[in-house]
PDB file of N, CA and C in Angstrom:
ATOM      1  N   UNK A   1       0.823  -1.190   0.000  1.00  0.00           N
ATOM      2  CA  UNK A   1       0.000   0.000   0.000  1.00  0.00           C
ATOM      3  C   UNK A   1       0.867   1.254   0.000  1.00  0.00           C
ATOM      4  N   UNK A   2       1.845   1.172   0.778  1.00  0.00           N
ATOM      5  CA  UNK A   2       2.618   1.882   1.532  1.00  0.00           C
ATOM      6  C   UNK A   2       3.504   2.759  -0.146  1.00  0.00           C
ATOM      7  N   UNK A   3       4.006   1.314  -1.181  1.00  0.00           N
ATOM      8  CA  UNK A   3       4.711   1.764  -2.306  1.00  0.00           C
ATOM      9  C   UNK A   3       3.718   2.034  -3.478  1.00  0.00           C
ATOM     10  N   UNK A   4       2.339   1.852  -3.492  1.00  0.00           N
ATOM     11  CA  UNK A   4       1.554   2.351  -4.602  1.00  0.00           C
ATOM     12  C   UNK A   4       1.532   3.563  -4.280  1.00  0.00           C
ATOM     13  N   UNK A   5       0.789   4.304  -3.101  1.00  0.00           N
ATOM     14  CA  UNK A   5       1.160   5.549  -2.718  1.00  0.00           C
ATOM     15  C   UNK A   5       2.170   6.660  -2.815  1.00  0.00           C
ATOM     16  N   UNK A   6       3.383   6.077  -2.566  1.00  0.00           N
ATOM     17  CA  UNK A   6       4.661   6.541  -2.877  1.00  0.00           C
ATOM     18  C   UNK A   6       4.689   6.839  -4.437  1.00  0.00           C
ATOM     19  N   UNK A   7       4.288   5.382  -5.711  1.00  0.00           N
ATOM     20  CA  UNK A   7       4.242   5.285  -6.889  1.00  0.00           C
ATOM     21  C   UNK A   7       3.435   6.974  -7.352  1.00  0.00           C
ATOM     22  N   UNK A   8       2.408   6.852  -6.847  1.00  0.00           N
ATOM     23  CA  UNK A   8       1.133   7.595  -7.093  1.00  0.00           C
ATOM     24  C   UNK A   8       1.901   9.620  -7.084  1.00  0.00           C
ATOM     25  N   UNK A   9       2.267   9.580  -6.127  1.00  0.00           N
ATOM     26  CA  UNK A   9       3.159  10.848  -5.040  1.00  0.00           C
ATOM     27  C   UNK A   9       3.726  11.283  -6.242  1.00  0.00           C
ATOM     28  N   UNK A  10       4.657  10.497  -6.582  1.00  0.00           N
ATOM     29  CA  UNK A  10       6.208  10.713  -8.040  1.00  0.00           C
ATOM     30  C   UNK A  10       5.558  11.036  -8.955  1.00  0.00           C
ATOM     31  N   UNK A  11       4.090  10.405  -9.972  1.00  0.00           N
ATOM     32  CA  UNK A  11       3.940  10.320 -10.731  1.00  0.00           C
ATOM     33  C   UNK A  11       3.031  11.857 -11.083  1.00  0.00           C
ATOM     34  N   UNK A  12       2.532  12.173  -9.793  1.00  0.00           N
ATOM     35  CA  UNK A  12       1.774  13.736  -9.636  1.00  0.00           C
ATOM     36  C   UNK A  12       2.525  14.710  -9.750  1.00  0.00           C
ATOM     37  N   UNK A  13       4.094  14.504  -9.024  1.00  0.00           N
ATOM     38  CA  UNK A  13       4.795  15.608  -8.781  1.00  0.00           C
ATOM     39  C   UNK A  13       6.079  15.955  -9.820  1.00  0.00           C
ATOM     40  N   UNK A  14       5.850  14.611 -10.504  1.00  0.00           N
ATOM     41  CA  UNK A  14       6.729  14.730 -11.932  1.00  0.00           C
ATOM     42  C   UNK A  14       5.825  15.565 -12.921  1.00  0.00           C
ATOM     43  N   UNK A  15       4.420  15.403 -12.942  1.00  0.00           N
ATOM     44  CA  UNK A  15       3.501  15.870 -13.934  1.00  0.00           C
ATOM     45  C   UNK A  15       3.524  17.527 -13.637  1.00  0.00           C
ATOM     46  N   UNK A  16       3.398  17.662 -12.254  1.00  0.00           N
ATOM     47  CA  UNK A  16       3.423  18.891 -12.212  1.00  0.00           C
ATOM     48  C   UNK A  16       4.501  20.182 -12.245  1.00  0.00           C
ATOM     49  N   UNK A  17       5.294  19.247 -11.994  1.00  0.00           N
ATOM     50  CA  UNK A  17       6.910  19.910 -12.641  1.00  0.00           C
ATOM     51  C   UNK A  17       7.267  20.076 -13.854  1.00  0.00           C
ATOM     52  N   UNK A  18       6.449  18.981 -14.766  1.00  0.00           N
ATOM     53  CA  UNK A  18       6.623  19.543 -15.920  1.00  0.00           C
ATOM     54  C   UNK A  18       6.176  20.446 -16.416  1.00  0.00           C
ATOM     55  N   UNK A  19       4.932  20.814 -16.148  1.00  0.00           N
ATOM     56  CA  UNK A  19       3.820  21.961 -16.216  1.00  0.00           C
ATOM     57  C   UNK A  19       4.809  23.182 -15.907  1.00  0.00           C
ATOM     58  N   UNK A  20       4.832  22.988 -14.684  1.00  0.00           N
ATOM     59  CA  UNK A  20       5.537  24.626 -14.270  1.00  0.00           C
ATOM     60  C   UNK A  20       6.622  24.470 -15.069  1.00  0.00           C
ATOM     61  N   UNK A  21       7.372  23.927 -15.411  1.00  0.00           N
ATOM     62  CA  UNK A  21       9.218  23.909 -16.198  1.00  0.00           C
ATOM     63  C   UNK A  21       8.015  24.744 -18.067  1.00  0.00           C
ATOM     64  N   UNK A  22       7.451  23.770 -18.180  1.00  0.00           N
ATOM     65  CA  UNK A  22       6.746  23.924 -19.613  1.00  0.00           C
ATOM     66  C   UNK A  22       5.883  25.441 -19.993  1.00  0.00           C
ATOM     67  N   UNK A  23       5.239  25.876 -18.683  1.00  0.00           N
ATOM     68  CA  UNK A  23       4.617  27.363 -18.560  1.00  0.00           C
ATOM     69  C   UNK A  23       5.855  28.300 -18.551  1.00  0.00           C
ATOM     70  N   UNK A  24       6.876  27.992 -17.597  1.00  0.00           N
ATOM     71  CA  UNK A  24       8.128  28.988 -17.660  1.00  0.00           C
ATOM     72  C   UNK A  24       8.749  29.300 -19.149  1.00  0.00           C
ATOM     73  N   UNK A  25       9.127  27.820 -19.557  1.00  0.00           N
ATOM     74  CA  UNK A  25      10.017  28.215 -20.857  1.00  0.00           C
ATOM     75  C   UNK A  25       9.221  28.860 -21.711  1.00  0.00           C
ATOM     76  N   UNK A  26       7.962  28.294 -21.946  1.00  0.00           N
ATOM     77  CA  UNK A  26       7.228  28.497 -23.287  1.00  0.00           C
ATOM     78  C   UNK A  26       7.388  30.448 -23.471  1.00  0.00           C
ATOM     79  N   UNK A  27       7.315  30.494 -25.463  1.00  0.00           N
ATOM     80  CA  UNK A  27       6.922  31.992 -25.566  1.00  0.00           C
ATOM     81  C   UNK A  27       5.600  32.231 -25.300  1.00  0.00           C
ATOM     82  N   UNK A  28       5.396  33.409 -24.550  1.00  0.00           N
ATOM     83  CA  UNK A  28       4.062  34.019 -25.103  1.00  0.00           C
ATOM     84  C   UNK A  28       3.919  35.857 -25.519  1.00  0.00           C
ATOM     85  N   UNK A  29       3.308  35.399 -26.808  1.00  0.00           N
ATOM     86  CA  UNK A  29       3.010  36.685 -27.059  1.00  0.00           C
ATOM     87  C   UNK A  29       1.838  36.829 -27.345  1.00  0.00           C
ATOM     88  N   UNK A  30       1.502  38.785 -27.193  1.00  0.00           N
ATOM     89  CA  UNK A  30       0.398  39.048 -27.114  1.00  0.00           C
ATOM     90  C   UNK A  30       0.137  39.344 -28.655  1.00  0.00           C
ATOM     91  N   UNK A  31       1.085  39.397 -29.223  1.00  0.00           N
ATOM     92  CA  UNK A  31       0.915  40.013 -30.775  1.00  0.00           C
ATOM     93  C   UNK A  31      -0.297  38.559 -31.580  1.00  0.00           C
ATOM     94  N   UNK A  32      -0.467  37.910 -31.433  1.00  0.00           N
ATOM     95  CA  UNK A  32      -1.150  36.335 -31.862  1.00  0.00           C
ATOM     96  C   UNK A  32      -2.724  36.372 -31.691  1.00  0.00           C
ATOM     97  N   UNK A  33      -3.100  37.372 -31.774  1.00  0.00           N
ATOM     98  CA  UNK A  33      -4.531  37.147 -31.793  1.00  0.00           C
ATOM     99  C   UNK A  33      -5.408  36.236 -32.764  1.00  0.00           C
ATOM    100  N   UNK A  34      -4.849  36.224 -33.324  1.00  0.00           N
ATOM    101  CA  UNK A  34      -5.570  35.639 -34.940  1.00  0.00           C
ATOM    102  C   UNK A  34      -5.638  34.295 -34.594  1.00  0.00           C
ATOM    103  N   UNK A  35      -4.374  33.748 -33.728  1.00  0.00           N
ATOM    104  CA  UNK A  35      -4.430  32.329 -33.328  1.00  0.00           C
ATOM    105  C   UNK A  35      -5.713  32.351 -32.340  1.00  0.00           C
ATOM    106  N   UNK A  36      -5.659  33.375 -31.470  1.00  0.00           N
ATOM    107  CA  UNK A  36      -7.080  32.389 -30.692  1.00  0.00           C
ATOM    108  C   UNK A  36      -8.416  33.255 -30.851  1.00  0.00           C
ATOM    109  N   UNK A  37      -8.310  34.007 -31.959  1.00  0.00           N
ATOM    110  CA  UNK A  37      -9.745  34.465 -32.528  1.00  0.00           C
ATOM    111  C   UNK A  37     -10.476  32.786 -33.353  1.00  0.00           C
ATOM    112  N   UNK A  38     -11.983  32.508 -33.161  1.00  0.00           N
ATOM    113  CA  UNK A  38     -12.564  31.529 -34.104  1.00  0.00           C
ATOM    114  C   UNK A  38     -12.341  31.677 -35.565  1.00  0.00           C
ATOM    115  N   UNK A  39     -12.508  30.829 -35.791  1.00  0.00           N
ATOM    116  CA  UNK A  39     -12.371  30.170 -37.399  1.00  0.00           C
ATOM    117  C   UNK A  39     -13.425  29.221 -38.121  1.00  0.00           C
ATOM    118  N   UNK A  40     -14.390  29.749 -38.891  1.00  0.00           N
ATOM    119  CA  UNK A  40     -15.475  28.352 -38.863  1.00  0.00           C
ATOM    120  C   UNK A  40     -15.643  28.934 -40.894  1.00  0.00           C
ATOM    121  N   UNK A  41     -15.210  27.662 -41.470  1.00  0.00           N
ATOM    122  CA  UNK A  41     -15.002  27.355 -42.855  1.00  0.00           C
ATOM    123  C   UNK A  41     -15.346  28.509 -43.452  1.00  0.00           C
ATOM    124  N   UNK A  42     -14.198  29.443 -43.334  1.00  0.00           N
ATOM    125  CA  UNK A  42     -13.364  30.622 -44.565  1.00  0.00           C
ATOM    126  C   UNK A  42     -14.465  31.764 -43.720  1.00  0.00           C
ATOM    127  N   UNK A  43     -15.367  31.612 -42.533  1.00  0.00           N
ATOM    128  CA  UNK A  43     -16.027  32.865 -42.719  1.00  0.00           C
ATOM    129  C   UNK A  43     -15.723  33.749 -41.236  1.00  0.00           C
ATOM    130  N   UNK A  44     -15.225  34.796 -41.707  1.00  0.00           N
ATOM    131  CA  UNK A  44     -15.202  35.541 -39.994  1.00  0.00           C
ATOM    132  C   UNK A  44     -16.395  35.710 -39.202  1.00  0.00           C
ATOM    133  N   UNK A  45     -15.913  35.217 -37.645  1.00  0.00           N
ATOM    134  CA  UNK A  45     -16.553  35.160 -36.913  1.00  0.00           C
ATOM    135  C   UNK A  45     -17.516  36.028 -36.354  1.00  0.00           C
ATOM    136  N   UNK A  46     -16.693  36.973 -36.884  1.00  0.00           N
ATOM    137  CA  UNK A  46     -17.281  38.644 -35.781  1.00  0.00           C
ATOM    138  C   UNK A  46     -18.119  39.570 -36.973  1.00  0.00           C
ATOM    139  N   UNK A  47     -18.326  39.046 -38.605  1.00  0.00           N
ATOM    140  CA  UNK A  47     -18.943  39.305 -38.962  1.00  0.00           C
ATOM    141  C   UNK A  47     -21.074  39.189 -38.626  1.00  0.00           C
ATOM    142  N   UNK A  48     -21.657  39.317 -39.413  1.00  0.00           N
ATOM    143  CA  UNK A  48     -23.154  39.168 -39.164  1.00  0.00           C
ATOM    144  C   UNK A  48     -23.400  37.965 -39.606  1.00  0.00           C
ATOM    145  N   UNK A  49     -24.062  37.454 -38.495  1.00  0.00           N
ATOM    146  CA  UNK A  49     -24.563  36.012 -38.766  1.00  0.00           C
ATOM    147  C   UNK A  49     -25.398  35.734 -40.357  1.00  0.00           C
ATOM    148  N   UNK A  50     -25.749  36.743 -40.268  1.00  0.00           N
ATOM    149  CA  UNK A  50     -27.103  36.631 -42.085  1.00  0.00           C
ATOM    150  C   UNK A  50     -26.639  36.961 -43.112  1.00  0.00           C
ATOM    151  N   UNK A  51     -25.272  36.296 -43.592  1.00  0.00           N
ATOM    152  CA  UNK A  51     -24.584  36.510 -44.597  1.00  0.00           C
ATOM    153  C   UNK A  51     -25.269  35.516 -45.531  1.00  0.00           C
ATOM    154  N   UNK A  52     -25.399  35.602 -46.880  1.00  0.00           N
ATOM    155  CA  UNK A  52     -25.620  35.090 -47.872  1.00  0.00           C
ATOM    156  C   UNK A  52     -25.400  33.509 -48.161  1.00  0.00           C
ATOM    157  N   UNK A  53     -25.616  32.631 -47.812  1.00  0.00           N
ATOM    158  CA  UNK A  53     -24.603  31.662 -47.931  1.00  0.00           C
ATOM    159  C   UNK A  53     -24.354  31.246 -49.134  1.00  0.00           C
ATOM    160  N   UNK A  54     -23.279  30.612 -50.300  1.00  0.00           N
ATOM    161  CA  UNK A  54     -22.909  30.843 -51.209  1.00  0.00           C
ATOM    162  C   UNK A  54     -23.128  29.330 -51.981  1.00  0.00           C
ATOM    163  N   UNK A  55     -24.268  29.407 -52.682  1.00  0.00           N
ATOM    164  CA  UNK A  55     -24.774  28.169 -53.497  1.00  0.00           C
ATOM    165  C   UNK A  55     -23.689  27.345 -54.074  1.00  0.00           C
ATOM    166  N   UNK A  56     -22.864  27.751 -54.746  1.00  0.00           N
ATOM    167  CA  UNK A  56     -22.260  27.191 -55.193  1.00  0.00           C
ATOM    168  C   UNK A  56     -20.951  26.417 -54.130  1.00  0.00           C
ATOM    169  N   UNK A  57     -20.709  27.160 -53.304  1.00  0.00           N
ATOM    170  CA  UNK A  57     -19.673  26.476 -52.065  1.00  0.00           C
ATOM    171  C   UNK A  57     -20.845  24.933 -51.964  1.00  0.00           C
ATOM    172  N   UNK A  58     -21.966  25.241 -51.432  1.00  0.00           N
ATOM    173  CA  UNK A  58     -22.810  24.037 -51.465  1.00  0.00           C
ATOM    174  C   UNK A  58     -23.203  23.210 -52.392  1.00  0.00           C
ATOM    175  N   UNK A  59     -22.906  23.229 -53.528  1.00  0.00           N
ATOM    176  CA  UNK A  59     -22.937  22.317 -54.509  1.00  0.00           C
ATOM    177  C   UNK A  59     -21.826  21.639 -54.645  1.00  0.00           C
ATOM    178  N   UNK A  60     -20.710  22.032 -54.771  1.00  0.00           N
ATOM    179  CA  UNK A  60     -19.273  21.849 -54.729  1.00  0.00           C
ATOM    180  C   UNK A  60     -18.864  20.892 -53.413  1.00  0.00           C
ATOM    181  N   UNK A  61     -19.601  21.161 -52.742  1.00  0.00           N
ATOM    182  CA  UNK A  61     -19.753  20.176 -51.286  1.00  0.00           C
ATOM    183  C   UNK A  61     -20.422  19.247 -51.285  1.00  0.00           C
ATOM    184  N   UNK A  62     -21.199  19.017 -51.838  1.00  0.00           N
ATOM    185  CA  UNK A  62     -22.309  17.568 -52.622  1.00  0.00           C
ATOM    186  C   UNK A  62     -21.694  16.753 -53.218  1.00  0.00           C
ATOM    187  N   UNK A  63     -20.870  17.358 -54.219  1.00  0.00           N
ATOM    188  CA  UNK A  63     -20.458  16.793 -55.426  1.00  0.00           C
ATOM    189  C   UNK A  63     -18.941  15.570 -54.800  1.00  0.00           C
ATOM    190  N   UNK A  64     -18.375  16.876 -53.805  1.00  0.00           N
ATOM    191  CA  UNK A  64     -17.303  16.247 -53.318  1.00  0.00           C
ATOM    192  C   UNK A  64     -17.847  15.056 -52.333  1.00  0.00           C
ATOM    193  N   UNK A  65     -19.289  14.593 -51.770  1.00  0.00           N
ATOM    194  CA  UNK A  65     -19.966  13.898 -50.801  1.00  0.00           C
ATOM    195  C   UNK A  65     -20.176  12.780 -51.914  1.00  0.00           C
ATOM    196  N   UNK A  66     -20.423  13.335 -52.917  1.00  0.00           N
ATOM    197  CA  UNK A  66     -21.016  11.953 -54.208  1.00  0.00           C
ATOM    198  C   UNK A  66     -19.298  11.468 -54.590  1.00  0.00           C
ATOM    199  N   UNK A  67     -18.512  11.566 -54.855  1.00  0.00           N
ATOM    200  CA  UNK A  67     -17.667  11.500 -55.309  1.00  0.00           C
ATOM    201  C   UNK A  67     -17.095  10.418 -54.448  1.00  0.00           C
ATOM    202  N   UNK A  68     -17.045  10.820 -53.180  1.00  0.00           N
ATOM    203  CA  UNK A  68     -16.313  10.266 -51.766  1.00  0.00           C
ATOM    204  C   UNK A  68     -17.068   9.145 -51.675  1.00  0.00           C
ATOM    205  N   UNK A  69     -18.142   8.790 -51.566  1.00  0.00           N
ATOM    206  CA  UNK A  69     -19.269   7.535 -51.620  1.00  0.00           C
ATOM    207  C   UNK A  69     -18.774   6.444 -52.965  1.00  0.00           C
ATOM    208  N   UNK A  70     -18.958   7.175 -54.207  1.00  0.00           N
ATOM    209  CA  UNK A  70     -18.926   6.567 -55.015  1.00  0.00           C
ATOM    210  C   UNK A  70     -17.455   5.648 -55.322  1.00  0.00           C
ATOM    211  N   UNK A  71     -15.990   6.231 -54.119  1.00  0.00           N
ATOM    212  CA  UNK A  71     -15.003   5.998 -54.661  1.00  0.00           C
ATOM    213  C   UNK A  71     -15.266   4.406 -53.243  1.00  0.00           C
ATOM    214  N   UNK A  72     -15.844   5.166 -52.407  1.00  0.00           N
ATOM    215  CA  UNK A  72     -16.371   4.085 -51.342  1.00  0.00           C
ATOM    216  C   UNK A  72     -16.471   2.918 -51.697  1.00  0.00           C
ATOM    217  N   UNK A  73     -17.802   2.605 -52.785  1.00  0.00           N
ATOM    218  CA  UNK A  73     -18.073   2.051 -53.439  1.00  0.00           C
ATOM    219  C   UNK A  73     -17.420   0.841 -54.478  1.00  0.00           C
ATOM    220  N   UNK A  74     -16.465   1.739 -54.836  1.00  0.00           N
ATOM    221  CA  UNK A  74     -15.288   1.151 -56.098  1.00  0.00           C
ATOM    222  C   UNK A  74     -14.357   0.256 -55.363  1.00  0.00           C
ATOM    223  N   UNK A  75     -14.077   0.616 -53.646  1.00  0.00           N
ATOM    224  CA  UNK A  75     -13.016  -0.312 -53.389  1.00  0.00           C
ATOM    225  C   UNK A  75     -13.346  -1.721 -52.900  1.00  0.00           C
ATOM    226  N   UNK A  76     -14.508  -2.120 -52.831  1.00  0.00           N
ATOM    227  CA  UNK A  76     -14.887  -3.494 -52.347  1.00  0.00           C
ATOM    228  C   UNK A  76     -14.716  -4.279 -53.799  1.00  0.00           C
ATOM    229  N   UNK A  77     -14.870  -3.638 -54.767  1.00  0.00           N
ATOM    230  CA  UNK A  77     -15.604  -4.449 -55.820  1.00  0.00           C
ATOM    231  C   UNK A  77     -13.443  -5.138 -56.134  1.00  0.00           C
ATOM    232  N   UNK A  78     -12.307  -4.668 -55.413  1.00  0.00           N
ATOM    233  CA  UNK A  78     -10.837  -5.414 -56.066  1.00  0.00           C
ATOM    234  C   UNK A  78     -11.034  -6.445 -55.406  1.00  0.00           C
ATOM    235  N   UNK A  79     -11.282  -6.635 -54.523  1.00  0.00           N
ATOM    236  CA  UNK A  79     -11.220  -8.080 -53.552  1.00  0.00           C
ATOM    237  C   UNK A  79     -12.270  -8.780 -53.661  1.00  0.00           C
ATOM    238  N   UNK A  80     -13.354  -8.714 -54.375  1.00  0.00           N
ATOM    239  CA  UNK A  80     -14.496  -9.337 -55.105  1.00  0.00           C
ATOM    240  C   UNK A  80     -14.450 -10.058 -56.203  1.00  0.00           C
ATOM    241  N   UNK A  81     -13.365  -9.991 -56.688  1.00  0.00           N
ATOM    242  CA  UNK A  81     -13.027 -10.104 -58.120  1.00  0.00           C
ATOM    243  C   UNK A  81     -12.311 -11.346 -57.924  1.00  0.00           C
ATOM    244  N   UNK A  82     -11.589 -11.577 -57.068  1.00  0.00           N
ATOM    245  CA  UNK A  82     -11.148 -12.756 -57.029  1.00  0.00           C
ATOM    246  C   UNK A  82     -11.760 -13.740 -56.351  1.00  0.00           C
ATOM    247  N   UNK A  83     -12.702 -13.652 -55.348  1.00  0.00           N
ATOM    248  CA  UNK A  83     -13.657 -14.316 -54.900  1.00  0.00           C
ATOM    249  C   UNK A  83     -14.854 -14.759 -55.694  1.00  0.00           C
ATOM    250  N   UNK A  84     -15.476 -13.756 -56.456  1.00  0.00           N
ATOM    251  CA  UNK A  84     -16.645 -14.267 -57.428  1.00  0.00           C
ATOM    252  C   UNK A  84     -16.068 -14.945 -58.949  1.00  0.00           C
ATOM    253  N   UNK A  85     -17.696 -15.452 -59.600  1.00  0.00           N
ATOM    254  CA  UNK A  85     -17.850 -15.548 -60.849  1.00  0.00           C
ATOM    255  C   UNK A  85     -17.046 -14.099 -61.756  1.00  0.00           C
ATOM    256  N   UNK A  86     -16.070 -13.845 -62.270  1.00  0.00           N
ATOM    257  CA  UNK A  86     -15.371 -13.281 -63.519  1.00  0.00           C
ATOM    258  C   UNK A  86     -16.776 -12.278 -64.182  1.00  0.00           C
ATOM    259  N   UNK A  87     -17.736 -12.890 -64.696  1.00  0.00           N
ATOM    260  CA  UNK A  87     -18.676 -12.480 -65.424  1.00  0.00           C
ATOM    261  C   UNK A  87     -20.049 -10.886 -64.511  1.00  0.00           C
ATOM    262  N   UNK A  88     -20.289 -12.077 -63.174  1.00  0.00           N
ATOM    263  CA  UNK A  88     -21.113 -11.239 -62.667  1.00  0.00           C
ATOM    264  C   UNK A  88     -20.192  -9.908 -62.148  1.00  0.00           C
ATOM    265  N   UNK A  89     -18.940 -10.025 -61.760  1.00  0.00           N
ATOM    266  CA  UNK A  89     -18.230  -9.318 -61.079  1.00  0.00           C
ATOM    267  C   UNK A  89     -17.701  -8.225 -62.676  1.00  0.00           C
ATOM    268  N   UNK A  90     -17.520  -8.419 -63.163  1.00  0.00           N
ATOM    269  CA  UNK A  90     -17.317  -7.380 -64.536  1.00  0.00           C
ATOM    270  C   UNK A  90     -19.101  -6.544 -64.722  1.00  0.00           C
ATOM    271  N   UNK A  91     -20.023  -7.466 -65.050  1.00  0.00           N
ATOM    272  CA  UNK A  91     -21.197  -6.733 -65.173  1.00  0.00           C
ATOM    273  C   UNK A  91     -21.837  -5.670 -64.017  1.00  0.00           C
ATOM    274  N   UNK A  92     -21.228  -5.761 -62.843  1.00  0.00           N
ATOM    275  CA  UNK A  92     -21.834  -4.916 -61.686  1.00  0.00           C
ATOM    276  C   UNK A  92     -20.587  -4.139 -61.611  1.00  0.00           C
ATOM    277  N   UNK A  93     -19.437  -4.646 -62.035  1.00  0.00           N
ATOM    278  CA  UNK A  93     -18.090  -3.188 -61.682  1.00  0.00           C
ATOM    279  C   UNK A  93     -18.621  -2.124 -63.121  1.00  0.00           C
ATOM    280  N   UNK A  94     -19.163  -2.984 -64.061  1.00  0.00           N
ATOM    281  CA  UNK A  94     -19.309  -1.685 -65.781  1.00  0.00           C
ATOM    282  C   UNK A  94     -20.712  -0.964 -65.012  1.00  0.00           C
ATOM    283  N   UNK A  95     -21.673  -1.803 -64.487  1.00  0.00           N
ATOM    284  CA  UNK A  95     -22.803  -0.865 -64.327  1.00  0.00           C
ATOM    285  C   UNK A  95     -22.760   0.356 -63.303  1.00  0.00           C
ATOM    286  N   UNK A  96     -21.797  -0.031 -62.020  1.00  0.00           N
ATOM    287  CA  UNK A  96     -21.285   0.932 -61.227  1.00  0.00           C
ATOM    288  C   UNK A  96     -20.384   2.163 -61.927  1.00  0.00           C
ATOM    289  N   UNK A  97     -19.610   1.531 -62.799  1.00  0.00           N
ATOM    290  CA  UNK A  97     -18.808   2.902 -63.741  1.00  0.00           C
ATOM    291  C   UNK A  97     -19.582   3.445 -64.332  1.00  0.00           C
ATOM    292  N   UNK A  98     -20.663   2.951 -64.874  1.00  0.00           N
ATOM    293  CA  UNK A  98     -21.891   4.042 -65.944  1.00  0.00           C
ATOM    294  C   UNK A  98     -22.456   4.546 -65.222  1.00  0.00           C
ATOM    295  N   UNK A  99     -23.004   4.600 -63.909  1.00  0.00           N
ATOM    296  CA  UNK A  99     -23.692   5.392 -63.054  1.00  0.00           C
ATOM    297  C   UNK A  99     -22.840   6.683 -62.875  1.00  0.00           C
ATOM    298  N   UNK A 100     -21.318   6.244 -62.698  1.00  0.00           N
ATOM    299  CA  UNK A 100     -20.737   7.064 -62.166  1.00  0.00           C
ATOM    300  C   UNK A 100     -20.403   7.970 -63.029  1.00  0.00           C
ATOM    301  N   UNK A 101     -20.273   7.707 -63.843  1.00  0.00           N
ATOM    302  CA  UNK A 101     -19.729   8.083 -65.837  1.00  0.00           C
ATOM    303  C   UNK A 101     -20.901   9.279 -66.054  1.00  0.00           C
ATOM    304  N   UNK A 102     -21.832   8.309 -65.460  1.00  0.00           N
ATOM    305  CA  UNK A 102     -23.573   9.429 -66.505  1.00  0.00           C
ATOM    306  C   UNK A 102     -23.823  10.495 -65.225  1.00  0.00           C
ATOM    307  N   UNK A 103     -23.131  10.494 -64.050  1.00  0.00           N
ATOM    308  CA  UNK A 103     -23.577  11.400 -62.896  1.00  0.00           C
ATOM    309  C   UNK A 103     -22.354  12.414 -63.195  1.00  0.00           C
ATOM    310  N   UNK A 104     -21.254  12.286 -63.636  1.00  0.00           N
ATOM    311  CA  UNK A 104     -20.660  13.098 -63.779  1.00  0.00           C
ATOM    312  C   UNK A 104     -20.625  14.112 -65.094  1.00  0.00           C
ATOM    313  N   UNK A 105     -21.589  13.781 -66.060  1.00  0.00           N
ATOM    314  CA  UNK A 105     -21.110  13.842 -67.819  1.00  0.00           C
ATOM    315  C   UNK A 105     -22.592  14.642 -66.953  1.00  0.00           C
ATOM    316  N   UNK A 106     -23.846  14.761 -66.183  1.00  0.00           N
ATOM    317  CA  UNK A 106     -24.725  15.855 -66.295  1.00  0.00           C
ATOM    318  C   UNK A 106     -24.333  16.826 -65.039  1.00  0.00           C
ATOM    319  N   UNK A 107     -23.582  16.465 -64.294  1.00  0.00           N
ATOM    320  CA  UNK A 107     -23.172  17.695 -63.491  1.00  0.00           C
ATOM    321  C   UNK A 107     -22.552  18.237 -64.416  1.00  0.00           C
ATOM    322  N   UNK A 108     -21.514  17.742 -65.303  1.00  0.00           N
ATOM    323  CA  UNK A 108     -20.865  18.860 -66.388  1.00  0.00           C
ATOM    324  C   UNK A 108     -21.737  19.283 -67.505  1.00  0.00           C
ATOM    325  N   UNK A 109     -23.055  18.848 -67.694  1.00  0.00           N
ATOM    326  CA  UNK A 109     -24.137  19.829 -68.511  1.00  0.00           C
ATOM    327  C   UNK A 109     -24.326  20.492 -67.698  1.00  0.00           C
ATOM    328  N   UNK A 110     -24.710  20.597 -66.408  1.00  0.00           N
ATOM    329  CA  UNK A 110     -25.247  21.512 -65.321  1.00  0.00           C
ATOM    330  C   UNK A 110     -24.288  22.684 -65.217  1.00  0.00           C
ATOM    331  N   UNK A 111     -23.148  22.621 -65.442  1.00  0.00           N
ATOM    332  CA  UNK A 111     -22.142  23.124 -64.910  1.00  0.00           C
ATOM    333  C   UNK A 111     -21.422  23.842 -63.724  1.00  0.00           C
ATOM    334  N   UNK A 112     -22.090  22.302 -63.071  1.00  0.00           N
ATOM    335  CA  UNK A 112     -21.690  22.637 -61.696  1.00  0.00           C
ATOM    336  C   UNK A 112     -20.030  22.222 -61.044  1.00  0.00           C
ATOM    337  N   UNK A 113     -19.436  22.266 -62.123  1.00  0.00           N
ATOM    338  CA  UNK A 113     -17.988  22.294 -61.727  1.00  0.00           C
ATOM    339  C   UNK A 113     -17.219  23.331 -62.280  1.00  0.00           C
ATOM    340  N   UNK A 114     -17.984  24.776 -62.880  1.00  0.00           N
ATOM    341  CA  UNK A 114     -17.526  25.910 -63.225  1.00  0.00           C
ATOM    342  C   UNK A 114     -17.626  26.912 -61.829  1.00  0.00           C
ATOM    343  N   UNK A 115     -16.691  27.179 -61.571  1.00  0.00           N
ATOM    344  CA  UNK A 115     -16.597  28.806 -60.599  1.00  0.00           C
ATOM    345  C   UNK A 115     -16.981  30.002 -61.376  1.00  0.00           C
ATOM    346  N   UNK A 116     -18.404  30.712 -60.798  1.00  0.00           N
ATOM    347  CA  UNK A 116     -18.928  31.578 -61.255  1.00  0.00           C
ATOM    348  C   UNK A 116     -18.902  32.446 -59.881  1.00  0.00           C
ATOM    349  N   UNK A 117     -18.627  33.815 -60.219  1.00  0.00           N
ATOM    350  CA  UNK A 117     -19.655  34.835 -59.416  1.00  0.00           C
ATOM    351  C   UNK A 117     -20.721  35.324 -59.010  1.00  0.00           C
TER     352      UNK A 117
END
């Protein structure tokens, strides 16, 4: 009992020595505001909450959500390939590429991968 205690004692008073050794050395400056002002995706904080929000940032964010799924998608089908039938495993990897093929060929009629103002 007597040496867990003791164990316990060292292991507090090492922690807290490091603290104080780690608060001493460290820099601090006041010039750093920017570091602990918020940051929430590209928009200042201290602006007005009822800013516009920008359609196209949100489409562009979809697209990158479809994209990320669909690549999801693509990686089960290598280790499938050697486990299944040759045939069924080609006909469901081509029909998965044409989905993916024909979702991308009308976002680019849409032209939702052009940056507009």
């Amino acid at each position: 009992m007597l040496n867990v205690s003791f164990m316990l004692f060292t292991s507090f008073t090492i922690a807290l020595l490091l603290i104080v050794i780690s608060s001493i050395v460290s820099k601090k400056s006041i010039n750093w505001r920017e570091k602990w002002s918020p940051f929430e995706c590209g928009f200042n904080f201290f602006n007005s909450a009822r800013i516009p929000f920008s359609m196209r940032f949100f489409l562009i964010a979809i697209i990158f959500i479809i994209f990320d799924v669909e690549i999801a998608l693509l990686i089960p089908l290598i280790p499938t390939f050697l486990k299944s039938n040759t045939m069924k495993w080609f006909i469901s990897s081509v029909l998965l590429m044409t989905v993916i093929i024909l979702g991308t060929l009308l976002e680019w009629k849409e032209m939702s991968f052009e940056w507009k103002n």
